[in-house]
Every structure is written in C-alpha cells, then in structure tokens.
Protein backbone atom coordinates (compact mmCIF):
# COMPACT_ATOMS: atom_id res chain seq x y z
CA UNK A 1 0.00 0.00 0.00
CA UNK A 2 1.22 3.34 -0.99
CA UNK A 3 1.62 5.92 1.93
CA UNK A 4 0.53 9.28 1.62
CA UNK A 5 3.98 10.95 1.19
CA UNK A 6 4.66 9.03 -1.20
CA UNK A 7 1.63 9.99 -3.43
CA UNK A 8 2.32 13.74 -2.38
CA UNK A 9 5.75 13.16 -4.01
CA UNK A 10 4.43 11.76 -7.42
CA UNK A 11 1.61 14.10 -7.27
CA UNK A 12 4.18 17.27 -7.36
CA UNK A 13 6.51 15.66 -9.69
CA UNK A 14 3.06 15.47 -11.90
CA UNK A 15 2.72 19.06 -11.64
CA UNK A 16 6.63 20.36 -11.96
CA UNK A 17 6.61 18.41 -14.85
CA UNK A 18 3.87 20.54 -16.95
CA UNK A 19 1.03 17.91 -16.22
CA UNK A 20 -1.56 20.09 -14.39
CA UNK A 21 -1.27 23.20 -15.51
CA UNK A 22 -2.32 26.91 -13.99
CA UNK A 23 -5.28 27.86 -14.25
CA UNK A 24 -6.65 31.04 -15.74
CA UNK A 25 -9.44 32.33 -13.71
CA UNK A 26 -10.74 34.66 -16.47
CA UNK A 27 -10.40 31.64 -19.16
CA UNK A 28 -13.09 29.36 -20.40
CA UNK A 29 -12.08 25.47 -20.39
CA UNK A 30 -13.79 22.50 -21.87
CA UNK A 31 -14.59 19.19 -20.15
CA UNK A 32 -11.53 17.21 -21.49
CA UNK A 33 -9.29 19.57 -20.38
CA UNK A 34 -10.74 19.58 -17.01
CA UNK A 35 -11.27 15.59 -16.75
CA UNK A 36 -7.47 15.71 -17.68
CA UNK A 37 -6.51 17.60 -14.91
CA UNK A 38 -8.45 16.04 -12.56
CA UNK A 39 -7.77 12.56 -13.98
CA UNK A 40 -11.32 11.62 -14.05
CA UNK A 41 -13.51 10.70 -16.87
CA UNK A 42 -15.22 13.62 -18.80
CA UNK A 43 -19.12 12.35 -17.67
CA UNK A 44 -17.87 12.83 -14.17
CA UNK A 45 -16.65 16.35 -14.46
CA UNK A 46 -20.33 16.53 -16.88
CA UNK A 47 -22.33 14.90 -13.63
CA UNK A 48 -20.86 17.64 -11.41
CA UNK A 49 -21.85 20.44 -13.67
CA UNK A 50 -25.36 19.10 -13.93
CA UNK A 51 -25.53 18.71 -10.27
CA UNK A 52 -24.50 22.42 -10.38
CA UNK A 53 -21.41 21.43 -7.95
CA UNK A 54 -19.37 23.91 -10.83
CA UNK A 55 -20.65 26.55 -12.84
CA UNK A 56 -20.43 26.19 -16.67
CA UNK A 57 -22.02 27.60 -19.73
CA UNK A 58 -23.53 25.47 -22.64
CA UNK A 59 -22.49 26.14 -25.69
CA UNK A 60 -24.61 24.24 -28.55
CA UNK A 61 -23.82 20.44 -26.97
CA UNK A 62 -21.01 21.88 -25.04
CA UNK A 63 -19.82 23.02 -21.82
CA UNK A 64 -17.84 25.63 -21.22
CA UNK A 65 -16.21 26.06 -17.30
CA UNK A 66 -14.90 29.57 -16.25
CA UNK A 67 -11.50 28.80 -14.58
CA UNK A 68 -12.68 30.83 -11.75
CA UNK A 69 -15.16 28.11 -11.17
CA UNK A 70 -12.69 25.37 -11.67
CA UNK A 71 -10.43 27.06 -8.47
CA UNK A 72 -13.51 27.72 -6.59
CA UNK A 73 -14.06 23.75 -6.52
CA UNK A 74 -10.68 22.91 -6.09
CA UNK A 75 -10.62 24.63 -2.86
CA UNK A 76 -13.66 24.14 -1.37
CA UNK A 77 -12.33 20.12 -1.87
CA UNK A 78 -8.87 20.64 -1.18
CA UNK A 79 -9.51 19.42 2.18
CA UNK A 80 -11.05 16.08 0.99
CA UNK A 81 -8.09 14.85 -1.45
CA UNK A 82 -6.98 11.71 -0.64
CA UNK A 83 -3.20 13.26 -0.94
C-alpha cells in the first residue's frame, strides 16, 4: 500500500513536470481539459456540472467552465483529497 507521502511526491513531480497546468481564472475550459486535470472521466466532471457542484455555460452540446469556477471547486475540496 502506498503511503501518503509518497503519493504527495508523485503528485508534485506530476505538476513540476507541466502535467496540471495553472489555471486562468478569467479563461473558459472545456470538459476534457478539465477531466485531464483532474484525472477523471469527462461524464464525471459533466455529472458535477449538472448537479450544479461547478458553474459552466452550454455552448450548442457543449460546456464551457470559467477557470474561476474550476479554483472555486478545487478549494472548497482541497480538504477532501486523498493526498
């Protein structure tokens, strides 16, 4: 079983090495991009927007997530990561 430092190590190597990115809170993201960050599938970032857990827009068949909105979740749940 992994122990926690050791995910905290792999999980800042992810992000010195270019994998997460920063965010922009005043640009608009799409689902893949978020799912990517998050490393979660795309109908689970869609299931949270639905359940209005993160603002969006809908654009044609779409969504569209403010970055604002993405750091808003992020730190409400920062306490709840399992790093």
């Amino acid at each position: 079983m992994e122990s926690n430092l050791h995910k905290l190590k792999v999980y800042k190597s992810s992000i010195n090495k270019g994998k997460m990115k920063e965010i922009n809170p005043k640009k608009y993201y799409n689902v893949e991009q978020i799912s990517d960050r998050w490393e979660v599938s795309a109908r689970t970032i869609i299931r949270l927007i639905q359940d209005r857990k993160i603002g969006s827009l809908k654009i044609g068949r779409q969504y569209r997530i403010l970055g604002e909105s993405i750091l808003e979740y992020e730190t409400r749940n920062a306490s709840k990561s399992k790093y």
